[in-house]
Protein backbone atom coordinates (compact mmCIF):
# COMPACT_ATOMS: atom_id res chain seq x y z
CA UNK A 1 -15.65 4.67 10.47
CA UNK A 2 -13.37 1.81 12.02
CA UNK A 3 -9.92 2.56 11.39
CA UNK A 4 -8.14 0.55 13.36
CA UNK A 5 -4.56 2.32 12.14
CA UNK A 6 -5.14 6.44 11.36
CA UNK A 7 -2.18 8.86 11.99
CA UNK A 8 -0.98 11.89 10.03
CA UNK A 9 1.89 12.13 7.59
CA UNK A 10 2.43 8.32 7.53
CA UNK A 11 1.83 6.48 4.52
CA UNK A 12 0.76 2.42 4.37
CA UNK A 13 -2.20 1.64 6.75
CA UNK A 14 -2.27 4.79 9.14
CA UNK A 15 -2.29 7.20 6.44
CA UNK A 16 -5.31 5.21 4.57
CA UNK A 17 -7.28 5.25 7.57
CA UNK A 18 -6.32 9.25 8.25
CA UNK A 19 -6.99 10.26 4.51
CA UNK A 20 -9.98 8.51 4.20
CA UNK A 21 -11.53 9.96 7.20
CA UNK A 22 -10.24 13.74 6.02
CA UNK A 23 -12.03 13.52 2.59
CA UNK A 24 -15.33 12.10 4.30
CA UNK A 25 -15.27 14.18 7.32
CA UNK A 26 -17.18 17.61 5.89
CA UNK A 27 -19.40 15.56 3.70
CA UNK A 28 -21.16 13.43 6.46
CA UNK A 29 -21.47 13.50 10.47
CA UNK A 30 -18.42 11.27 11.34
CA UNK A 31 -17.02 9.21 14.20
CA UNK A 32 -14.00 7.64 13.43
CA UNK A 33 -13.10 4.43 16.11
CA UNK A 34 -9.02 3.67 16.30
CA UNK A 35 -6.75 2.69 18.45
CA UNK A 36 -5.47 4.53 21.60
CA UNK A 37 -2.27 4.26 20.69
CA UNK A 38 -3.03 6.85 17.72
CA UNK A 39 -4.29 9.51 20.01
CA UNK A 40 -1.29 11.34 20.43
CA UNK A 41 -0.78 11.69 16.99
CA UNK A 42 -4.04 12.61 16.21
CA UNK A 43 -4.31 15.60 18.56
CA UNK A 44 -0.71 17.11 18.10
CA UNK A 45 -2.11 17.54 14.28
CA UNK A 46 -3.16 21.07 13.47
CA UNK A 47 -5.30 20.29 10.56
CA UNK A 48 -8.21 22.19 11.33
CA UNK A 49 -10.58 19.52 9.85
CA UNK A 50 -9.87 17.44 12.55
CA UNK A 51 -11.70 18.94 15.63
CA UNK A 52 -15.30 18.59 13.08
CA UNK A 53 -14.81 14.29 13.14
CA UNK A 54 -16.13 12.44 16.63
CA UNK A 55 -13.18 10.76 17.85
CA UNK A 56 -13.43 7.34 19.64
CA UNK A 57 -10.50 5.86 20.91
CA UNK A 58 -10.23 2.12 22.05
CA UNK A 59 -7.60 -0.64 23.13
CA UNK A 60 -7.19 -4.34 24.35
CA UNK A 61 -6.29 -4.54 28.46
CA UNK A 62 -2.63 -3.51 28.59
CA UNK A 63 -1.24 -7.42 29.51
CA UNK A 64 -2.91 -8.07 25.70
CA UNK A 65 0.58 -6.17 24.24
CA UNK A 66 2.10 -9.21 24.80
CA UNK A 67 0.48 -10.91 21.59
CA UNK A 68 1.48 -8.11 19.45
CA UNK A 69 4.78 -9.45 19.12
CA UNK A 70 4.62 -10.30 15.04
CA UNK A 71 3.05 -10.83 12.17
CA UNK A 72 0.64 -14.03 13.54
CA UNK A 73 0.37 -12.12 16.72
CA UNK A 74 -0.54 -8.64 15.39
CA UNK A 75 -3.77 -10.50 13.55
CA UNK A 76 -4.53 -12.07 16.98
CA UNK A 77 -4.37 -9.08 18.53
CA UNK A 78 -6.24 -7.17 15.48
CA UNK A 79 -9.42 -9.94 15.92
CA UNK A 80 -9.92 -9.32 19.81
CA UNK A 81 -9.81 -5.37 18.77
CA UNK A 82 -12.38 -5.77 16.36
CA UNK A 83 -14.27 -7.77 19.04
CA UNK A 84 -13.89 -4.76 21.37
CA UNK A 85 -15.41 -2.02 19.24
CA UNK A 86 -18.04 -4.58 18.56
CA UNK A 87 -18.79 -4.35 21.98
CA UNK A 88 -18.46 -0.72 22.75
CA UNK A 89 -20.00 0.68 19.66
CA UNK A 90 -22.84 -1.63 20.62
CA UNK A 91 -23.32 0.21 23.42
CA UNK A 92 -22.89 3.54 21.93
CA UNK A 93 -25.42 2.51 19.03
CA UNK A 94 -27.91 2.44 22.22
CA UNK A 95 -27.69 5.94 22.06
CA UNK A 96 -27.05 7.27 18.80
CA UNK A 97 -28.05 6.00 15.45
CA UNK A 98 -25.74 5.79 13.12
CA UNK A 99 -26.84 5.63 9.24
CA UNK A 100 -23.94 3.99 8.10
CA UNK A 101 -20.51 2.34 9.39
CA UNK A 102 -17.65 1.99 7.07
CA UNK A 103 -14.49 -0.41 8.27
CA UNK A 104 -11.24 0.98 6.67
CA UNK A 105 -8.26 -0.42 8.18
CA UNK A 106 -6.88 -2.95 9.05
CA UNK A 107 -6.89 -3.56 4.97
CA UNK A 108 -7.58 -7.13 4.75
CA UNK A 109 -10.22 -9.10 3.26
CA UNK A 110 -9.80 -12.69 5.10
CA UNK A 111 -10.61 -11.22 8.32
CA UNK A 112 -14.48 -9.53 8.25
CA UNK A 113 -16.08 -7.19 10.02
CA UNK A 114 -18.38 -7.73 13.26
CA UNK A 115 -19.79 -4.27 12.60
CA UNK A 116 -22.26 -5.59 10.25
CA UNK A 117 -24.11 -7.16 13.38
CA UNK A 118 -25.24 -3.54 15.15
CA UNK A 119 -27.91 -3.43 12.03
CA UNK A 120 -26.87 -0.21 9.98
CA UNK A 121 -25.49 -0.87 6.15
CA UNK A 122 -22.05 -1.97 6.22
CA UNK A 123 -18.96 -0.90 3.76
CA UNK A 124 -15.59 -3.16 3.92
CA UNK A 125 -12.78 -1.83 2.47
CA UNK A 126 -10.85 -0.92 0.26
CA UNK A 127 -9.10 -4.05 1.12
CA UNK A 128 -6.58 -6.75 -0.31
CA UNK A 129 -4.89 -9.99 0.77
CA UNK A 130 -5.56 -12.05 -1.82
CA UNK A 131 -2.45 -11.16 -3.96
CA UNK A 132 -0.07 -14.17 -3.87
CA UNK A 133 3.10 -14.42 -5.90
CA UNK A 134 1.95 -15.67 -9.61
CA UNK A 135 3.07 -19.17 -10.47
CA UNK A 136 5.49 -17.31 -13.33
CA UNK A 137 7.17 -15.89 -10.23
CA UNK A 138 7.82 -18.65 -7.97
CA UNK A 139 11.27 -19.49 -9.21
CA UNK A 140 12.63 -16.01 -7.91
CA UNK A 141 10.83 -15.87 -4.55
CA UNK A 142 13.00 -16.91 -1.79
CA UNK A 143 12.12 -19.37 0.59
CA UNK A 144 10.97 -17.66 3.25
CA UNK A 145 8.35 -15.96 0.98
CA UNK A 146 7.26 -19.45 -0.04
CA UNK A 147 6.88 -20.20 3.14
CA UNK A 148 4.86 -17.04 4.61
CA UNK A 149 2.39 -17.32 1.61
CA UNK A 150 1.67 -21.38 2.43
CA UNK A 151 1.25 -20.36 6.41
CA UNK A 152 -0.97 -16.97 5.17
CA UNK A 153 -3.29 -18.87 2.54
CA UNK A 154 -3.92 -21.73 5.68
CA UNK A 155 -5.02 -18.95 7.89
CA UNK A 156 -7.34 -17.59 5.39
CA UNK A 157 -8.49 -20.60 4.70
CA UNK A 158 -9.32 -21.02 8.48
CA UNK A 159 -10.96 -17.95 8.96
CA UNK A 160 -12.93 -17.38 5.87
CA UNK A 161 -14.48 -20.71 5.92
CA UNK A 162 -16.19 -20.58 9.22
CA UNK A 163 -19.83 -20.45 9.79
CA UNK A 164 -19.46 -16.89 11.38
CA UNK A 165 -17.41 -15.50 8.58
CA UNK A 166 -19.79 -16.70 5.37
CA UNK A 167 -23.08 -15.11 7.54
CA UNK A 168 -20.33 -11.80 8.22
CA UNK A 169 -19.47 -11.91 4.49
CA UNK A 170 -23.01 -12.01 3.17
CA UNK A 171 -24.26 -9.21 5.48
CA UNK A 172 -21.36 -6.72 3.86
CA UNK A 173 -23.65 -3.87 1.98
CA UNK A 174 -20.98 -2.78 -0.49
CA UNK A 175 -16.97 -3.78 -0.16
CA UNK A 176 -14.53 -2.32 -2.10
CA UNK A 177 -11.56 -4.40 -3.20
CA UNK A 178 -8.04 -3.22 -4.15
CA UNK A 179 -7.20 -5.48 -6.75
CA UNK A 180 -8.52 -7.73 -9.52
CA UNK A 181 -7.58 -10.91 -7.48
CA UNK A 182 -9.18 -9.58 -4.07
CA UNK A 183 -12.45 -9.13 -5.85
CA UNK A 184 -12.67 -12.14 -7.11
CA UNK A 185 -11.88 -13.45 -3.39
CA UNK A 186 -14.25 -11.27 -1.90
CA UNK A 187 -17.72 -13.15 -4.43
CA UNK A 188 -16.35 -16.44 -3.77
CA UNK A 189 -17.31 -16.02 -0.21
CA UNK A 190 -20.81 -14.96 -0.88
CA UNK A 191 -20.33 -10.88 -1.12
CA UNK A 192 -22.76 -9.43 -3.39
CA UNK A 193 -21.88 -6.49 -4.19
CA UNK A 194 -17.82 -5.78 -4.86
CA UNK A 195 -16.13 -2.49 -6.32
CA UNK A 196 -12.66 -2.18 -7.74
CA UNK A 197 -10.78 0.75 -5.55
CA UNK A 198 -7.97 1.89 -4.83
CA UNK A 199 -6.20 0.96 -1.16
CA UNK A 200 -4.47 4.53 -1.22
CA UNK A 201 -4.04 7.35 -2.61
CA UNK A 202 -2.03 10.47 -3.36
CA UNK A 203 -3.93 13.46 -1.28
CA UNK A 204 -3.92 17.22 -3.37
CA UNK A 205 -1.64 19.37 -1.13
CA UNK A 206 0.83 15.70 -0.67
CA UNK A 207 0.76 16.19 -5.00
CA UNK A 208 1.65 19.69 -4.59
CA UNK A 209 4.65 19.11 -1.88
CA UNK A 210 6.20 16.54 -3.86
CA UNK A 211 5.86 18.41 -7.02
CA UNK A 212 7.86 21.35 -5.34
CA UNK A 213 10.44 18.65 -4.04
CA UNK A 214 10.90 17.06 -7.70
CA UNK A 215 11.89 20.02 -8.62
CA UNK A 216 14.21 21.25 -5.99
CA UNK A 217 16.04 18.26 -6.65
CA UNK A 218 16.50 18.80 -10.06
CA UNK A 219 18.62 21.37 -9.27
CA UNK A 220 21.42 18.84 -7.72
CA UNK A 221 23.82 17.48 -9.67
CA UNK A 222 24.92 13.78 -8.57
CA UNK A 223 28.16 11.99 -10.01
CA UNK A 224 26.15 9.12 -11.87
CA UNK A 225 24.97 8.32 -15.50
CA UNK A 226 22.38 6.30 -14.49
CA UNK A 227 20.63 5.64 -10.96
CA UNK A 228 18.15 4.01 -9.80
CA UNK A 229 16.33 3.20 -6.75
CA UNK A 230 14.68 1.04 -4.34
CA UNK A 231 12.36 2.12 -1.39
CA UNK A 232 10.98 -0.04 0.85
CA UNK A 233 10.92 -2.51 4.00
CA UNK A 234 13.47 -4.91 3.60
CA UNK A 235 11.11 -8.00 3.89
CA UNK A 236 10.98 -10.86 1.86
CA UNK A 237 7.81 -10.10 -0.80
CA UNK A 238 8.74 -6.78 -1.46
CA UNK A 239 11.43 -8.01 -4.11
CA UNK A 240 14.31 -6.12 -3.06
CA UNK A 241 16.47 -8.88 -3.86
CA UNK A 242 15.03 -9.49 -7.12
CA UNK A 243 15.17 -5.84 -7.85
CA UNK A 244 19.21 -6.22 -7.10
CA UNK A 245 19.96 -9.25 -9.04
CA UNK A 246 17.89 -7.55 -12.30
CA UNK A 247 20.20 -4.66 -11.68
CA UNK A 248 23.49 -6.72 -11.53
CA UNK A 249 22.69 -8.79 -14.66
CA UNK A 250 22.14 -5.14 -16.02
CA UNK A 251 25.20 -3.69 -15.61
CA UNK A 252 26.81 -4.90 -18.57
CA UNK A 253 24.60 -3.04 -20.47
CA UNK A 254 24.02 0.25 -18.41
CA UNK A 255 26.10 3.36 -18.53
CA UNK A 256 29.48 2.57 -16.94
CA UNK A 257 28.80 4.88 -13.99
CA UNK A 258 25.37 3.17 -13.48
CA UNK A 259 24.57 2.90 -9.27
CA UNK A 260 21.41 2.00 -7.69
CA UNK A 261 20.48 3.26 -3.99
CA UNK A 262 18.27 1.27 -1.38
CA UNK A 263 16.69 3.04 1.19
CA UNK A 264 15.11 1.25 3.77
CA UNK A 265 15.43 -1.68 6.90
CA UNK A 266 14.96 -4.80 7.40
CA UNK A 267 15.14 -8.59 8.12
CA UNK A 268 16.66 -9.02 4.52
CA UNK A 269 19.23 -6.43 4.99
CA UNK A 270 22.44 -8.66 5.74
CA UNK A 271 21.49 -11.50 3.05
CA UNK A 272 21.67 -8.29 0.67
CA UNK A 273 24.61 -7.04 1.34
CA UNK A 274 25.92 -10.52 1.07
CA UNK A 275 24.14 -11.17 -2.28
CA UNK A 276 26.22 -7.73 -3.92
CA UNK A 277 29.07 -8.51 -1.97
CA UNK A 278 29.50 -11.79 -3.59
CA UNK A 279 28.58 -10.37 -7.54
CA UNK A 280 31.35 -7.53 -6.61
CA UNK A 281 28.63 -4.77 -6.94
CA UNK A 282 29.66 -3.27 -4.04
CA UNK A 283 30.51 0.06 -5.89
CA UNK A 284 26.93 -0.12 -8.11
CA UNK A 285 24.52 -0.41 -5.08
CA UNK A 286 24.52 1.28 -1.92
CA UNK A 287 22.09 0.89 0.70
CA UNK A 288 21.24 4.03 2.59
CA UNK A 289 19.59 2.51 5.42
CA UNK A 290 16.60 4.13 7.44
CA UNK A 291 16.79 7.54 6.64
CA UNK A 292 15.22 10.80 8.79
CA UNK A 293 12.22 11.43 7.53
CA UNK A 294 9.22 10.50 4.76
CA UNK A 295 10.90 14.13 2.33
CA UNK A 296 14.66 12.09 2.45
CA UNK A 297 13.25 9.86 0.83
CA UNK A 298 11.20 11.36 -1.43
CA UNK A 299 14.19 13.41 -2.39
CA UNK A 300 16.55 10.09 -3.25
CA UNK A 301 13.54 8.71 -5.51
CA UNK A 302 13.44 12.55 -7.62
CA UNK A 303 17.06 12.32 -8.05
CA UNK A 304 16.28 9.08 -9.99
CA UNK A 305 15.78 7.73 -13.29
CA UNK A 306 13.38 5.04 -11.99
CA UNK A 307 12.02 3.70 -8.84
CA UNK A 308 12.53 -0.33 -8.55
CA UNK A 309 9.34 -2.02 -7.44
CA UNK A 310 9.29 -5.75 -7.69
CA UNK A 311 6.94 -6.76 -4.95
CA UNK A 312 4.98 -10.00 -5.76
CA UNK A 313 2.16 -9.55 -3.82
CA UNK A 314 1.29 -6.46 -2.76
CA UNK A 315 -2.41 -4.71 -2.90
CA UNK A 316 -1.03 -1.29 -3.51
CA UNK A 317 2.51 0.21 -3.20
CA UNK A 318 2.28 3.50 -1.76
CA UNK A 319 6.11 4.52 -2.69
CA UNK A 320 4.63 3.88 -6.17
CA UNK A 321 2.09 6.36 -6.33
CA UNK A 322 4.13 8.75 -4.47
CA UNK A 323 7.32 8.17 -7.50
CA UNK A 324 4.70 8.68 -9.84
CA UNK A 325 4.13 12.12 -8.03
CA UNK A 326 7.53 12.94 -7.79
CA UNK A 327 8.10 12.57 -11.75
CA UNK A 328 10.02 9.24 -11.38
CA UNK A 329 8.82 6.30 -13.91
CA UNK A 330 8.67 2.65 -12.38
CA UNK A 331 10.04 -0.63 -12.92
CA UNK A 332 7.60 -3.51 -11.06
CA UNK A 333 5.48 -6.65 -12.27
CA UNK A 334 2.61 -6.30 -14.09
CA UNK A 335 0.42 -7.39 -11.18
CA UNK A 336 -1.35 -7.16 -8.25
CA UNK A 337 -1.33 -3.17 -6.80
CA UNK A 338 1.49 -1.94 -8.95
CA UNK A 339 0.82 -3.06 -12.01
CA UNK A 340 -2.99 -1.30 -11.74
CA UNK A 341 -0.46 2.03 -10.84
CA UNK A 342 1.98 2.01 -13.37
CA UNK A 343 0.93 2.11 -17.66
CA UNK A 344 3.09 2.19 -20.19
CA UNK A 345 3.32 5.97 -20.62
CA UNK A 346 4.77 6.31 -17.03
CA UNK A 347 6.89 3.41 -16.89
CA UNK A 348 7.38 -0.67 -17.47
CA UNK A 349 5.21 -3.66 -16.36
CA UNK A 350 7.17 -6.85 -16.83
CA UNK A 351 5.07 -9.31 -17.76
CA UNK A 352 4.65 -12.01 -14.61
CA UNK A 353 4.53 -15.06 -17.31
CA UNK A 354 8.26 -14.50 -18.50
CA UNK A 355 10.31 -17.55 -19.12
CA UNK A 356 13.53 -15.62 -17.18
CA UNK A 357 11.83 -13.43 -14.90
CA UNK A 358 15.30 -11.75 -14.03
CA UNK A 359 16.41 -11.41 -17.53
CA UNK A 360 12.65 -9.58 -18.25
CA UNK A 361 13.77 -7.37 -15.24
CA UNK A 362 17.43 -6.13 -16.21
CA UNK A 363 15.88 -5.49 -19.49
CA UNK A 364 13.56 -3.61 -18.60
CA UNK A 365 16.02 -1.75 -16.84
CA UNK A 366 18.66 -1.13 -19.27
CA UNK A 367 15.50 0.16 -21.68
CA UNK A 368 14.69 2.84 -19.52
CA UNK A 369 18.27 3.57 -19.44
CA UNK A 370 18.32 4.27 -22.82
CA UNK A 371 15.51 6.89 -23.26
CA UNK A 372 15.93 9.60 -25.05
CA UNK A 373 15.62 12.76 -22.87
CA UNK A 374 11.86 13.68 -24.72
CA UNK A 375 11.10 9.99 -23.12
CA UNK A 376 12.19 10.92 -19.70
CA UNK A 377 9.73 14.23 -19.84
CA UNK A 378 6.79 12.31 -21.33
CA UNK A 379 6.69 9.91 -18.87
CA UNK A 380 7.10 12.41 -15.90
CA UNK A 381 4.22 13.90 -17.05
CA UNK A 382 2.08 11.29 -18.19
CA UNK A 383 2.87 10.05 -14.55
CA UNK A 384 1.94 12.77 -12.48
CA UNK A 385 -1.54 12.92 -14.88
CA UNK A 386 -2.18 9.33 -14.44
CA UNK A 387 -1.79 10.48 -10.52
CA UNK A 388 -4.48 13.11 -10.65
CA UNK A 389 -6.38 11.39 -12.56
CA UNK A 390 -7.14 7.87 -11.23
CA UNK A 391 -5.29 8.15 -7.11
CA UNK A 392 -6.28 11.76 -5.60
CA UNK A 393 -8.13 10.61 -2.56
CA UNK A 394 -10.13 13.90 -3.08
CA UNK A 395 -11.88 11.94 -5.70
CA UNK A 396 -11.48 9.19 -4.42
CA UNK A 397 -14.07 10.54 -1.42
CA UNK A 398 -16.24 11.67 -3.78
CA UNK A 399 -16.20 8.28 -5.60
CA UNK A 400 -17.05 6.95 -1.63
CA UNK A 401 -19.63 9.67 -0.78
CA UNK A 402 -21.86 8.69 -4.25
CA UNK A 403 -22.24 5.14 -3.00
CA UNK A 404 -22.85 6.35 0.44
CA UNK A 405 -25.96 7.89 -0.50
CA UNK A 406 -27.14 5.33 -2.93
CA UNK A 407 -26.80 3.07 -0.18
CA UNK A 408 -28.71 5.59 2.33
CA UNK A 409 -31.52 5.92 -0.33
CA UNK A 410 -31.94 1.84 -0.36
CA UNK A 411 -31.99 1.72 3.84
């Protein structure tokens, strides 16, 4: 398994490359490759399952930190790492043979794998990257998002179209793909067989934790009518600001004591503040900042009546699965990773095609405002089912391990 980012109790990249490895490892004989810079994490763990899984650990020459300074960088970097394990598992499949090599992480489709050239079958994924912001959508995107997306689609173009890349592409065995529009990326560039899966997932004891937190919190009363919040990086495609301005042009129509909390750092964090500053929201929206740990967090979101997710692009959206968990319906765009998370029984999907996408937004939320309180427990439920029924990575792995052996049987 290459998984370039794997460390425990993290969510985004390092926990898909730990959980993925944890729900294979006592099914198959595994070695997992990552990065050196996990290692520490990896053996302070106590999980038991971990000392069963063949650890390899590998990094660039120390003077190659220097191009890891962001995000055009961090792919550089990313490519010469994949060249790396090329070249040592090369020399490690010398010695052992391995049935089957699955690349997890990094989670993008527009840069393959060189695994597929040792010789055993090769599965890619789950991955995304091919989720831009939907033409409906445009309008509300600011320009630096416009911006990132024209420089990112260039560089896929780059890469993807090479002669190495289409004879990398066609070797891929299986790949998975986390969203509608990465699948259909994935057969334009010659792979034959594609799966829809999800990027993440919601592991059974992480269900049970946040379960017990939801309901801790319920127990604390907090001097609002109506709150909702945001969680997130404070970056450009992650919609925070769109998620603010739906919530200002709300107001009118919430509860008067109506306040809406945003956890998380960033780049975006002083054109934010601005942006409520100058609609005089300043006592509706407060923004908490980083805060201690992954529970604070998790305890802000059960203390609201929704989670705000209006990233345009994104393959997943762990914080959405994990709100979902927590009892806490959603507000995002029906598209791209969230919108294959959240149905209407567990919360809204505003259509991407609107004429006013902010209007669609701030009506959206002043509807769930308005639920009646049967509302609220139906879609707590129905959210924490859809949960354990479509994103436990327990069956998720056993989803993985059934075309694992298909493929074995065909080899």
């Amino acid at each position: 398994m290459s998984s370039y980012s794997c460390r425990p109790d993290e969510g985004s990249e390092p926990g898909v490359g730990w959980n993925m490895a944890k729900v294979i490892c006592g099914r198959v004989q595994l070695s997992v490759i990552t990065r050196q810079d996990n290692r520490s994490y990896i053996e302070a763990s106590d999980e038991g399952w971990i000392s069963s899984v063949e650890w390899l650990y590998y990094d660039e020459p120390w003077w190659f930190n220097f191009i890891r300074r962001g995000w055009l960088m961090r792919q550089s970097y990313y490519i010469f790492w994949q060249i790396g394990i090329f070249l040592k598992l090369r020399k490690k499949s010398s010695v052992i043979d391995y049935d089957l090599i699955h690349h997890v992480t990094f989670g993008k489709y527009w840069i393959p794998s060189l695994l597929v050239l040792l010789g055993p079958p090769v599965i890619f994924g789950s991955v995304g990257g091919a989720e831009y912001t939907p033409q409906g959508l445009y309008g509300v995107v600011s320009k630096r998002v416009k911006r990132t997306e024209r420089i990112k689609r260039i560089i896929e173009t780059v890469i993807t179209r090479t002669p190495i890349s289409t004879y990398l592409y066609k070797k891929v065995k299986l790949s998975y793909a986390a969203t509608v529009q990465t699948e259909q990326a994935l057969k334009k560039l010659g792979v034959k067989s594609v799966k829809l899966l999800p990027q993440s997932g919601i592991s059974s004891d992480e269900l049970c934790r946040l379960k017990q937190i939801s309901a801790s919190s319920k127990n604390i009363a907090f001097d609002a009518d109506f709150v909702a919040c945001s969680a997130s990086r404070l970056i450009g495609w992650k919609g925070v600001d769109i998620s603010i301005r739906g919530f200002i042009q709300a107001l009118t129509d919430l509860p008067s004591r109506s306040l809406l909390r945003v956890v998380g750092v960033g780049p975006e964090m002083n054109r934010l503040k601005a942006m409520v500053k100058n609609a005089g929201a300043e006592n509706n929206i407060q923004f908490l900042g980083r805060l201690r740990g992954l529970d604070d967090v998790y305890h802000v979101i059960s203390k609201s009546d929704c989670l705000l997710h209006a990233a345009t692009c994104e393959a997943f959206g762990q914080v959405c699965a994990e709100s979902l968990s927590l009892g806490v319906p959603i507000i995002c765009w029906d598209w791209s990773g969230p919108g294959m998370i959240v149905d209407e029984k567990c919360g809204i999907g505003v259509p991407v095609n609107s004429d006013e996408p902010i209007n669609a937004f701030a009506e959206a939320i002043v509807e769930i405002s308005q639920w009646s309180d049967s509302r609220k427990c139906s879609a707590r439920d129905a959210g924490v089912k859809r949960i354990t029924e479509s994103f436990l990575w327990d069956a998720m792995g056993t989803r993985i391990m059934n075309d694992y052996c298909e493929i074995d049987k065909m080899s």
